[in-house]
Protein backbone atom coordinates (compact mmCIF):
# COMPACT_ATOMS: atom_id res chain seq x y z
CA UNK A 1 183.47 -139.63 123.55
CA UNK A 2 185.98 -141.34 126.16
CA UNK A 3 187.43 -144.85 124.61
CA UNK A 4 190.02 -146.60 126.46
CA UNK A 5 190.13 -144.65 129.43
CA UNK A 6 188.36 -144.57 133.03
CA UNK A 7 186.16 -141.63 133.78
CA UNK A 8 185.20 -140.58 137.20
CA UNK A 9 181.61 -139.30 137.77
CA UNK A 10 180.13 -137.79 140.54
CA UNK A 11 176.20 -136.49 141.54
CA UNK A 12 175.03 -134.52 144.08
CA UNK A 13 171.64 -133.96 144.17
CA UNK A 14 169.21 -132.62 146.94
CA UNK A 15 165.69 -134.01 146.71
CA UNK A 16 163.00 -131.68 146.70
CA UNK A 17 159.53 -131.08 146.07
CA UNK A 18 159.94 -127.42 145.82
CA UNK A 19 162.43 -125.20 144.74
CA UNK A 20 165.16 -125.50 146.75
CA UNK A 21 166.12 -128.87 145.13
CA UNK A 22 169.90 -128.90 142.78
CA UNK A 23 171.78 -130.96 140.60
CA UNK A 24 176.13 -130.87 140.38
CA UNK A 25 177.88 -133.06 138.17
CA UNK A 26 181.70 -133.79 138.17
CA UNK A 27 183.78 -135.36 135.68
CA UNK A 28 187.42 -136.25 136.53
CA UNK A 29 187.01 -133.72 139.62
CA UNK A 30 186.21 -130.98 137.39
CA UNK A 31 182.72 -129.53 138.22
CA UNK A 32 181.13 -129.86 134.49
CA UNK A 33 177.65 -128.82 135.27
CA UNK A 34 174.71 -127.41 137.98
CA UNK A 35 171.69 -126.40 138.11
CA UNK A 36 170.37 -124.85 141.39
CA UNK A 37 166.99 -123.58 142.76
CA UNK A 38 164.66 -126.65 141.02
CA UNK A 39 162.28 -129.34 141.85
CA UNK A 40 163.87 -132.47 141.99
CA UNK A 41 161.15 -135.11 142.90
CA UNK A 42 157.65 -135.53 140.83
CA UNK A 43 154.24 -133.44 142.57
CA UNK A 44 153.00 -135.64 145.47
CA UNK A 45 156.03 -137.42 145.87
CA UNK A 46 156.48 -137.83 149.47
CA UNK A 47 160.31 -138.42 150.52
CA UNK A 48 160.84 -141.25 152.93
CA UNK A 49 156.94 -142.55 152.69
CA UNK A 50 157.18 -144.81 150.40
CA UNK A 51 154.03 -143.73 149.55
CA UNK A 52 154.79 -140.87 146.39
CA UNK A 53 153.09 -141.06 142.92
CA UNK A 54 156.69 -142.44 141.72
CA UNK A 55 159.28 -145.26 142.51
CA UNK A 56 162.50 -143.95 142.07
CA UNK A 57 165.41 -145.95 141.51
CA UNK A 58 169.32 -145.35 140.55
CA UNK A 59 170.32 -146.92 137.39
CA UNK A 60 173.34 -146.75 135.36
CA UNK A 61 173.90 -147.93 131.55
CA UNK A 62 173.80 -147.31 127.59
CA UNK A 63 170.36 -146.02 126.22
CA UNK A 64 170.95 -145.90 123.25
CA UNK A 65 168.79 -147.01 119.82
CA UNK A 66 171.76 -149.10 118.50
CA UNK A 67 174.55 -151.60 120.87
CA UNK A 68 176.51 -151.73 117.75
CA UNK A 69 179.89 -152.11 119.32
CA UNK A 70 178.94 -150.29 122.63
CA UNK A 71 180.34 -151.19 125.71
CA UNK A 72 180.05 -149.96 129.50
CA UNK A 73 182.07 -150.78 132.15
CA UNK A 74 181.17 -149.78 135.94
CA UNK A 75 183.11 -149.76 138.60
CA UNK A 76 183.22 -148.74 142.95
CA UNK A 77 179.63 -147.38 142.69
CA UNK A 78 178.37 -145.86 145.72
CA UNK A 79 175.02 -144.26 146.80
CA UNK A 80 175.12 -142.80 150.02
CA UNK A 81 173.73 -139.83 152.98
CA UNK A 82 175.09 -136.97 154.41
């Protein structure tokens, strides 16, 4: 658990309905984890449509059972395209 400290995250992920969809995760610059060769997006989700089975949207914050003293703070967020 990080207390009093910032901690950069980063996601790259490649949306797929088949299997050449992956997942990379940094912390701090540090690659920490990846999976590769996965479906990334639900069965009959069309990309772009509008149209899939799903809506998918980013969201970032504490799921937790308990807020008993729990706080999050968020900062330069940024969701962009190659």
């Amino acid at each position: 658990m990080w207390t009093g400290q910032w901690v950069d995250f980063v996601q790259e992920i490649r949306w797929a309905n088949d299997s050449s969809g992956y997942v990379k995760v940094w912390q701090n610059g540090q690659l920490v984890h990846e999976r590769a060769s996965m479906k990334t997006l639900f069965d009959g989700f069309i990309p772009g449509s509008g149209s899939g089975q799903c809506n998918m949207y980013w969201a970032v914050g504490i799921y937790a059972d308990s807020d008993a003293g729990l706080e999050l703070f968020t900062d330069d967020i940024e969701i962009w395209e190659p």
